[in-house]
PDB file of N, CA and C in Angstrom:
ATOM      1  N   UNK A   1     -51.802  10.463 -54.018  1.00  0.00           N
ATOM      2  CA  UNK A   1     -51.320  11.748 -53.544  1.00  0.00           C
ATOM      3  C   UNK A   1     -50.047  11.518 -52.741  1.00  0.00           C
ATOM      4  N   UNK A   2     -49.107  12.585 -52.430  1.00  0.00           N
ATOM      5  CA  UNK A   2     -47.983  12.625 -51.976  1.00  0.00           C
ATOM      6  C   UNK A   2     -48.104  13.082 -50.606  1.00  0.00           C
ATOM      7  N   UNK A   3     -47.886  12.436 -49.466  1.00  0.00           N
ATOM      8  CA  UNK A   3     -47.804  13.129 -48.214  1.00  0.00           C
ATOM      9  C   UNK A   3     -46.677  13.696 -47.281  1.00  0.00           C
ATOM     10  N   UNK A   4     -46.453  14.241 -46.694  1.00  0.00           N
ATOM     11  CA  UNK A   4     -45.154  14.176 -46.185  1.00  0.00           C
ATOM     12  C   UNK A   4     -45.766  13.660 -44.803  1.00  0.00           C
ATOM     13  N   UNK A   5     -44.610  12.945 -43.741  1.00  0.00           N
ATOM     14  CA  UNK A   5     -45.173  12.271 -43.134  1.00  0.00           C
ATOM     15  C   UNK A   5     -43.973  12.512 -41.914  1.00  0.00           C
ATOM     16  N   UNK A   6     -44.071  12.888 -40.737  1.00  0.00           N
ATOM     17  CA  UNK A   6     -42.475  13.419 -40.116  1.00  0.00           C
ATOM     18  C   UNK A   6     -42.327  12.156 -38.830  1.00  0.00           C
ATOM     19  N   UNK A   7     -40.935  11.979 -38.911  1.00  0.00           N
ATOM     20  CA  UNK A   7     -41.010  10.568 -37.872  1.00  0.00           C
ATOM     21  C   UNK A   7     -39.866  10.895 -37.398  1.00  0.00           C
ATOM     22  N   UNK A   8     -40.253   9.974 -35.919  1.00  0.00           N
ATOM     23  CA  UNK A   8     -39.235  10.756 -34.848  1.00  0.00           C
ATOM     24  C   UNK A   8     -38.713   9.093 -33.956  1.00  0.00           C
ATOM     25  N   UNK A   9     -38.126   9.191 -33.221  1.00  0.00           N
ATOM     26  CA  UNK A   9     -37.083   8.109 -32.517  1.00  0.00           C
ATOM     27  C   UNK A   9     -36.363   7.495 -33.992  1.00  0.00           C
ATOM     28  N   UNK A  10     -36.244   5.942 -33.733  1.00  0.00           N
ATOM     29  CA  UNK A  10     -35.802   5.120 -34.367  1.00  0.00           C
ATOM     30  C   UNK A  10     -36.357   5.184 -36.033  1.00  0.00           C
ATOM     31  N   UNK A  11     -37.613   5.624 -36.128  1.00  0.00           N
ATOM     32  CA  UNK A  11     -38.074   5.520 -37.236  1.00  0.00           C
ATOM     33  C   UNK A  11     -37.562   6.776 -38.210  1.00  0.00           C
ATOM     34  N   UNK A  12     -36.927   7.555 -37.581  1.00  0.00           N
ATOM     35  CA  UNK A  12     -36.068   8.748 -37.987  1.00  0.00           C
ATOM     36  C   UNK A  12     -34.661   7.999 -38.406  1.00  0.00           C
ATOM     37  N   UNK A  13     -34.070   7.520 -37.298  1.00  0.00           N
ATOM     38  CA  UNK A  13     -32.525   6.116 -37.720  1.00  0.00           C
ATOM     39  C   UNK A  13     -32.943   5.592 -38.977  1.00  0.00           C
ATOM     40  N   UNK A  14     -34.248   4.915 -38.802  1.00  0.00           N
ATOM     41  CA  UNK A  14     -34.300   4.108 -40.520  1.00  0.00           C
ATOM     42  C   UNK A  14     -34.383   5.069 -41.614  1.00  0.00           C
ATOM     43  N   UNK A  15     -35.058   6.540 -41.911  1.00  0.00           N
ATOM     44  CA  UNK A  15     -35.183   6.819 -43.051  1.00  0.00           C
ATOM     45  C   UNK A  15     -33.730   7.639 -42.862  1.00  0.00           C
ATOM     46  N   UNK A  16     -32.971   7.876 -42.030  1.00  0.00           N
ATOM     47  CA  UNK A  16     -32.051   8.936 -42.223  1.00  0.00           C
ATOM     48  C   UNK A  16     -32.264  10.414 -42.310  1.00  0.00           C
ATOM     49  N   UNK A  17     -33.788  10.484 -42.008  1.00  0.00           N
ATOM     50  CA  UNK A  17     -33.946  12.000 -42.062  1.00  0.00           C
ATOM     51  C   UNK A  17     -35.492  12.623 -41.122  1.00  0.00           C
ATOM     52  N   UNK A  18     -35.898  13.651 -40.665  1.00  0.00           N
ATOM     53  CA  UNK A  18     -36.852  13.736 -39.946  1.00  0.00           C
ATOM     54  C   UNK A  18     -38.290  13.557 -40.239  1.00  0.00           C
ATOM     55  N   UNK A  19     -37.948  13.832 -42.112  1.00  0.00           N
ATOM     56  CA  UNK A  19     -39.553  13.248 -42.985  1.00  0.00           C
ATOM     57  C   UNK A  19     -39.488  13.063 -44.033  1.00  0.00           C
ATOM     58  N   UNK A  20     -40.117  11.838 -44.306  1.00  0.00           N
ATOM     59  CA  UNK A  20     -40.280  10.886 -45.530  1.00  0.00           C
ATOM     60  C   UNK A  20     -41.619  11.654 -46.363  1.00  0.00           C
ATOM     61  N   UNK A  21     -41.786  11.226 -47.474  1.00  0.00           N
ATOM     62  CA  UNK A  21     -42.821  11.641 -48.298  1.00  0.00           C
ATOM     63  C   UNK A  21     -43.351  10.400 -48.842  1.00  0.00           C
ATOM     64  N   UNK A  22     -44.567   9.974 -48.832  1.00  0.00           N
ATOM     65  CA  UNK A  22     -45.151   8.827 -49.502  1.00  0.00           C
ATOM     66  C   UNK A  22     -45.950   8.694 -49.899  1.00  0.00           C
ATOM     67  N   UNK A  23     -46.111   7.871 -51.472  1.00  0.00           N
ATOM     68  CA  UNK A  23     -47.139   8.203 -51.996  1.00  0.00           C
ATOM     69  C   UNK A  23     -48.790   6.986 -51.717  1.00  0.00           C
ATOM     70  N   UNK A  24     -49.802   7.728 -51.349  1.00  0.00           N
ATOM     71  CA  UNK A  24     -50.848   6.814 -51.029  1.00  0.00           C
ATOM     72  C   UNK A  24     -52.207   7.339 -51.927  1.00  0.00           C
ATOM     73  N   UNK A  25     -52.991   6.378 -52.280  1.00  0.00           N
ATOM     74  CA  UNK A  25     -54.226   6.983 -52.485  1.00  0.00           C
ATOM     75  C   UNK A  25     -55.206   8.054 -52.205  1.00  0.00           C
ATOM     76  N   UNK A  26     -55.597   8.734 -52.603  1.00  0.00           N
ATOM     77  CA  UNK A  26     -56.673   9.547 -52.128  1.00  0.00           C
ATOM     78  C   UNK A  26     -58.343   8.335 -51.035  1.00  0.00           C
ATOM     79  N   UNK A  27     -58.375   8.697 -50.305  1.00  0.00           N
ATOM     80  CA  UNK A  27     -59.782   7.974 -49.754  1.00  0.00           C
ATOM     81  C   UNK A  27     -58.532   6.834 -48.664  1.00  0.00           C
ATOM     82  N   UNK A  28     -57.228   6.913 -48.394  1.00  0.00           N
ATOM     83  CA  UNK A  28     -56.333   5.739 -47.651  1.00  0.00           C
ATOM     84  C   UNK A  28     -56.849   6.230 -46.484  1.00  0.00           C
ATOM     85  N   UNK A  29     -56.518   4.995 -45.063  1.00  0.00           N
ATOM     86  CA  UNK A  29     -56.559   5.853 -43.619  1.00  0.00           C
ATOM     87  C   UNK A  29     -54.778   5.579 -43.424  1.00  0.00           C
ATOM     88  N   UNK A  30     -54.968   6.115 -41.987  1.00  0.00           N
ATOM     89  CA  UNK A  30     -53.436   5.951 -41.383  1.00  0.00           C
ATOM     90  C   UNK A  30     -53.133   4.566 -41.910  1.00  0.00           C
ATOM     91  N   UNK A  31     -53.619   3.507 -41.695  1.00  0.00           N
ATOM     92  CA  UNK A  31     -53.294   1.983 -41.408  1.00  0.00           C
ATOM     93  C   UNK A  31     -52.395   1.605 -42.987  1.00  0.00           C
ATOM     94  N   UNK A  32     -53.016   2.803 -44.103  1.00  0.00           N
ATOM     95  CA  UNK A  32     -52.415   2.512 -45.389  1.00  0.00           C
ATOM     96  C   UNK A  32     -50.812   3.642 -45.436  1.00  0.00           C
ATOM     97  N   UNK A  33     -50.949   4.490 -44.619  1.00  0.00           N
ATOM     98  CA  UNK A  33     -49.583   5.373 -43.963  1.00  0.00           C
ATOM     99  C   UNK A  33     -48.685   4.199 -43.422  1.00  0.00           C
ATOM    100  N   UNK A  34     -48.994   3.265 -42.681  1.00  0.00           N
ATOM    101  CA  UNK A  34     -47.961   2.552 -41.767  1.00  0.00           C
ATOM    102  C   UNK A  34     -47.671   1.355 -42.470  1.00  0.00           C
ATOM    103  N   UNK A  35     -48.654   1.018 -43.358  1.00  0.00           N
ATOM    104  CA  UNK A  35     -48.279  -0.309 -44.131  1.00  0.00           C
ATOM    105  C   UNK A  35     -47.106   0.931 -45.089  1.00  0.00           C
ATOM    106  N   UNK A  36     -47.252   1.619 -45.259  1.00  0.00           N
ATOM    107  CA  UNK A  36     -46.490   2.123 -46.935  1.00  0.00           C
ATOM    108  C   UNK A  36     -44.891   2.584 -46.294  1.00  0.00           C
ATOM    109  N   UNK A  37     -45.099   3.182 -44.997  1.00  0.00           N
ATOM    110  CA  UNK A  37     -43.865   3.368 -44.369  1.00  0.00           C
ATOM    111  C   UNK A  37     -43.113   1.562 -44.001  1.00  0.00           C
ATOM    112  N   UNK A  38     -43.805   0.846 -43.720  1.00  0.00           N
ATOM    113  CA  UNK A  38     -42.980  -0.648 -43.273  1.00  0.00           C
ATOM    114  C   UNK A  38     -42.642  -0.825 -44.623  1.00  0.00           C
ATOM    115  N   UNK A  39     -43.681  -1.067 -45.490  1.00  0.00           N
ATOM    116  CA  UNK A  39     -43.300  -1.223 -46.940  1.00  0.00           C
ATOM    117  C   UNK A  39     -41.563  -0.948 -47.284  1.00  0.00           C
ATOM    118  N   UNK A  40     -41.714   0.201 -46.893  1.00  0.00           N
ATOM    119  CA  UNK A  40     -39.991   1.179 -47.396  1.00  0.00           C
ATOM    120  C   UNK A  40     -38.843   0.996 -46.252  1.00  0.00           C
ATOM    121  N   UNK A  41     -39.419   0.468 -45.105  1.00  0.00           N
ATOM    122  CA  UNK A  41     -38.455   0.833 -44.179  1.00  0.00           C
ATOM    123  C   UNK A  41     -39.002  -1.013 -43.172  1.00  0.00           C
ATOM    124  N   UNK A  42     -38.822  -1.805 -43.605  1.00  0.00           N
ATOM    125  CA  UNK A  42     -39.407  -3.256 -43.228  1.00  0.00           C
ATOM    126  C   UNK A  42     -38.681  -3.051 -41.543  1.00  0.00           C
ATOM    127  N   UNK A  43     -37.994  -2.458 -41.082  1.00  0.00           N
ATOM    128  CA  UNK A  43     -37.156  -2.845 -39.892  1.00  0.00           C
ATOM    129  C   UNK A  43     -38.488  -2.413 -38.811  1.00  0.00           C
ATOM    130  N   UNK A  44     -39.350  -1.548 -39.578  1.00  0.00           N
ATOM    131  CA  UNK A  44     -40.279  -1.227 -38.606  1.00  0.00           C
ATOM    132  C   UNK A  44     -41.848  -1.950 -38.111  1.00  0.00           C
ATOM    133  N   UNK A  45     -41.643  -2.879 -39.161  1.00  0.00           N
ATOM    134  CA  UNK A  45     -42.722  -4.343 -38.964  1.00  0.00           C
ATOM    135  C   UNK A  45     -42.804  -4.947 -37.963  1.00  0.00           C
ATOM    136  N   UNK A  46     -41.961  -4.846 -36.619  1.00  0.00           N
ATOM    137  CA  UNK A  46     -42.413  -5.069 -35.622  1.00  0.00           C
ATOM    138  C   UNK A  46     -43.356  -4.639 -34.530  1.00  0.00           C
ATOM    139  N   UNK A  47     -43.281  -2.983 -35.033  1.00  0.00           N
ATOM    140  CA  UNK A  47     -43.955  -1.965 -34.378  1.00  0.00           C
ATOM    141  C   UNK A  47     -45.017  -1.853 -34.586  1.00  0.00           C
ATOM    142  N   UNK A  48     -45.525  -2.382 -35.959  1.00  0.00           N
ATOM    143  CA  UNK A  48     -46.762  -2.111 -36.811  1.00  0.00           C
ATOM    144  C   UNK A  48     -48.202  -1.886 -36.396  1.00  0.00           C
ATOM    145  N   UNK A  49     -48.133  -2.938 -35.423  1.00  0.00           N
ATOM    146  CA  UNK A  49     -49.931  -2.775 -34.697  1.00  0.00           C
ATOM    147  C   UNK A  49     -49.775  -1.712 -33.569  1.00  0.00           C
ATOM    148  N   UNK A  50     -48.375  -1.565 -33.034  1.00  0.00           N
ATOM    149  CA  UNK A  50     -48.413  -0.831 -32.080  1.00  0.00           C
ATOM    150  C   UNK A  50     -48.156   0.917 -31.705  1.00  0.00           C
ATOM    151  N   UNK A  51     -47.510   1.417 -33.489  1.00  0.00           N
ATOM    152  CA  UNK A  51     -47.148   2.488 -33.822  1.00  0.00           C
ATOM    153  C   UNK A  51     -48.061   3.648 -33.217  1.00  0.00           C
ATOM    154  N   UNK A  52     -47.083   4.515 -32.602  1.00  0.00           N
ATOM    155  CA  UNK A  52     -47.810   5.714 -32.372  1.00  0.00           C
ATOM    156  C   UNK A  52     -48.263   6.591 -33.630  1.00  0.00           C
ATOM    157  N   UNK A  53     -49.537   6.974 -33.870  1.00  0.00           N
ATOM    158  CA  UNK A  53     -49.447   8.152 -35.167  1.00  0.00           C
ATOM    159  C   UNK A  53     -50.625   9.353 -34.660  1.00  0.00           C
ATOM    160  N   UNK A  54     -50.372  10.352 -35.274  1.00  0.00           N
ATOM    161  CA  UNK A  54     -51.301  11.431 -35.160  1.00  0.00           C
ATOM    162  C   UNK A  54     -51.510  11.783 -36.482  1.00  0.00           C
ATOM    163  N   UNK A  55     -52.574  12.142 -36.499  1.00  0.00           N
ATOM    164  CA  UNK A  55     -53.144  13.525 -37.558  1.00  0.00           C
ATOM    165  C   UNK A  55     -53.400  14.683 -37.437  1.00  0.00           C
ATOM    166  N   UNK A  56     -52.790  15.675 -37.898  1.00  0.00           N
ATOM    167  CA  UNK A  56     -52.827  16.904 -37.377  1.00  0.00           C
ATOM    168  C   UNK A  56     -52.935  17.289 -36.168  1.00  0.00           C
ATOM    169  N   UNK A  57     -51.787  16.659 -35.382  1.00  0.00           N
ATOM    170  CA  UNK A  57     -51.308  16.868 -34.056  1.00  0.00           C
ATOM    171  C   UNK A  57     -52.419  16.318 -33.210  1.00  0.00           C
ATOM    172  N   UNK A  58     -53.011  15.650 -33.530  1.00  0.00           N
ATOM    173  CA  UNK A  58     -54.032  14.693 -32.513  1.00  0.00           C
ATOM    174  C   UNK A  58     -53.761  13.144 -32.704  1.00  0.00           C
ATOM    175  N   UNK A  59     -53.613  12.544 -31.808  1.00  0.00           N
ATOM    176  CA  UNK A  59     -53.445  10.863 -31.838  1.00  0.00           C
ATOM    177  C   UNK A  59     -54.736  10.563 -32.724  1.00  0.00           C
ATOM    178  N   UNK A  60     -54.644   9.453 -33.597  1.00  0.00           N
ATOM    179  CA  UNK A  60     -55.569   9.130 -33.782  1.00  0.00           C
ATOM    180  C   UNK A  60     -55.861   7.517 -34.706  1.00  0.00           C
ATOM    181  N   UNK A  61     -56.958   7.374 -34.813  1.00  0.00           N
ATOM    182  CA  UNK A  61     -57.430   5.573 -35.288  1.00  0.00           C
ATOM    183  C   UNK A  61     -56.458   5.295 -36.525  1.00  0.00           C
ATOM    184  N   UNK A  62     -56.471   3.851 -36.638  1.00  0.00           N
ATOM    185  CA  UNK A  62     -55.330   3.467 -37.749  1.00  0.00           C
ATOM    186  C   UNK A  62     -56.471   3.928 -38.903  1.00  0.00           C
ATOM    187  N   UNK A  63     -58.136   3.497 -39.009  1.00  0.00           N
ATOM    188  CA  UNK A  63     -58.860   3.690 -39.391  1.00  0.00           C
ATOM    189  C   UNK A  63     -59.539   5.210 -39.999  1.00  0.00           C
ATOM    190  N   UNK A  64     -58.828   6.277 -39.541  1.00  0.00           N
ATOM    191  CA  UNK A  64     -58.550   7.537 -40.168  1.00  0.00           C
ATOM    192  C   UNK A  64     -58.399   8.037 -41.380  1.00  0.00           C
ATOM    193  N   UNK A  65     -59.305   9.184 -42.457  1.00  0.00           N
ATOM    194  CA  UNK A  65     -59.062   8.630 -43.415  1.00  0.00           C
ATOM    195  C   UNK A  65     -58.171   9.971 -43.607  1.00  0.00           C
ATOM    196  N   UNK A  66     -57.300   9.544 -44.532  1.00  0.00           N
ATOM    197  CA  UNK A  66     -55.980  10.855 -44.831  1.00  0.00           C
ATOM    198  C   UNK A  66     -56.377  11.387 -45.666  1.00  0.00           C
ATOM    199  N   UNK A  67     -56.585  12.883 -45.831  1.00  0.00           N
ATOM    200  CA  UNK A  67     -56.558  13.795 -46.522  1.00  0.00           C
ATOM    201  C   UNK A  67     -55.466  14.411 -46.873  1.00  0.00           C
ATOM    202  N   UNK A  68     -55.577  15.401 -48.114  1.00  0.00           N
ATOM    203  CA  UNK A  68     -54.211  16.186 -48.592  1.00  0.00           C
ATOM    204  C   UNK A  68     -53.884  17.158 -47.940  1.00  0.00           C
ATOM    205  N   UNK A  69     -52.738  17.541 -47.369  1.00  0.00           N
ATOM    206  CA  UNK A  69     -52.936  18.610 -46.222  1.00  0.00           C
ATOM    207  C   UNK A  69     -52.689  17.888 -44.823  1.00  0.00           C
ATOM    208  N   UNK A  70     -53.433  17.176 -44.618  1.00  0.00           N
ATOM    209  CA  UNK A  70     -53.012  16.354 -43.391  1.00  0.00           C
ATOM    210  C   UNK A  70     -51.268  16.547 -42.994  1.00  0.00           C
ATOM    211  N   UNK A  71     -50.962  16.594 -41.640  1.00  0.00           N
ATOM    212  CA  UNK A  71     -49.651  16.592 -40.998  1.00  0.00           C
ATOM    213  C   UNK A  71     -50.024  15.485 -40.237  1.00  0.00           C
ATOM    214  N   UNK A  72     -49.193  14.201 -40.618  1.00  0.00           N
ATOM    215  CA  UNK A  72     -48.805  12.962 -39.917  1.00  0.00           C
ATOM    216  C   UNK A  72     -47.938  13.107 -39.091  1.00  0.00           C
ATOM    217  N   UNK A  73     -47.731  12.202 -38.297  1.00  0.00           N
ATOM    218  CA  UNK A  73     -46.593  11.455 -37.353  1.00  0.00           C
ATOM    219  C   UNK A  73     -46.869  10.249 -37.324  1.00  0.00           C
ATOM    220  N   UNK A  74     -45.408   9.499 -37.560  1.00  0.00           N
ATOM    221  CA  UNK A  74     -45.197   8.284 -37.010  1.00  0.00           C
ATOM    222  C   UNK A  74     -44.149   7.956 -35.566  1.00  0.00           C
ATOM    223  N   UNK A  75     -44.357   7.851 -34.279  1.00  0.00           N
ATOM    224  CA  UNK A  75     -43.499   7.394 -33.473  1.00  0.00           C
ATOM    225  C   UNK A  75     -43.176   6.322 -32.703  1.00  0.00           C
ATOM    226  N   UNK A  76     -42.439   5.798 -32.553  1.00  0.00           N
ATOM    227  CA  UNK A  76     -42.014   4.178 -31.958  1.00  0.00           C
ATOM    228  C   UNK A  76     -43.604   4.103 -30.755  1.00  0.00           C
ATOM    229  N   UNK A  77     -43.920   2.540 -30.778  1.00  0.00           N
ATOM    230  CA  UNK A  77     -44.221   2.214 -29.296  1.00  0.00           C
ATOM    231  C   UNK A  77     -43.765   2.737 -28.108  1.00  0.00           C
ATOM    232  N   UNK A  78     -44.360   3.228 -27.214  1.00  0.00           N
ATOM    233  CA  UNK A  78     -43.625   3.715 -25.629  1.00  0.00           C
ATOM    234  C   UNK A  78     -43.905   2.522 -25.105  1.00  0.00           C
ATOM    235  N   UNK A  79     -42.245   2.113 -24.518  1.00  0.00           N
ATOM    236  CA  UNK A  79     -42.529   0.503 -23.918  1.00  0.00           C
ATOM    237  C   UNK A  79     -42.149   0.847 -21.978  1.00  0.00           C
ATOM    238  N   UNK A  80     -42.160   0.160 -21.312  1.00  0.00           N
ATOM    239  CA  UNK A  80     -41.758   0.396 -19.947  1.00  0.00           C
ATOM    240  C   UNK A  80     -40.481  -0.748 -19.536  1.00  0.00           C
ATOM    241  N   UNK A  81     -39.550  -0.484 -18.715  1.00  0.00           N
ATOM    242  CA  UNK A  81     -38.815  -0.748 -18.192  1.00  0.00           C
ATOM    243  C   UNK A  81     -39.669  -2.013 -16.750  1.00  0.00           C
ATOM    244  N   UNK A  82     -40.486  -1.610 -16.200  1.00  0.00           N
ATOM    245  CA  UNK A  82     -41.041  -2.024 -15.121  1.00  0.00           C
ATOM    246  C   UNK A  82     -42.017  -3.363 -15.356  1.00  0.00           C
TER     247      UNK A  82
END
């Protein structure tokens, strides 16, 4: 299935636009969302274990399973200065 998937900071810089569309299995969780986005956009393989994501506007497990319909986010790590 085709998702659209909307990403914001830096991960917006890599695709050039505010949302990517990608295609994943039916029965995937997030964790198969963030492998398929590094997949396309490798600059973000550093972030990987640490990626912020939601599902339908709730944070949630990499372990999540995605449905059709689902509204993703992907957003950078929040790191601290301190």
């Amino acid at each position: 299935m085709i998702i659209t998937v909307l990403v914001f900071g830096r991960y917006k810089d890599f695709a050039g636009k505010d949302q990517i569309n990608l295609d994943i299995s039916i029965g995937n969780t997030l964790r198969d969302v963030v492998d398929a986005f590094v997949k396309v956009y490798p600059a973000a393989e550093k972030d990987k274990s640490r990626m912020m994501v939601t599902k339908n506007k709730m944070y949630a497990s990499y372990d999540a399973i995605v449905s059709n319909g689902d509204e993703i986010t992907l957003s950078p790590p929040v790191v601290s200065g301190g």
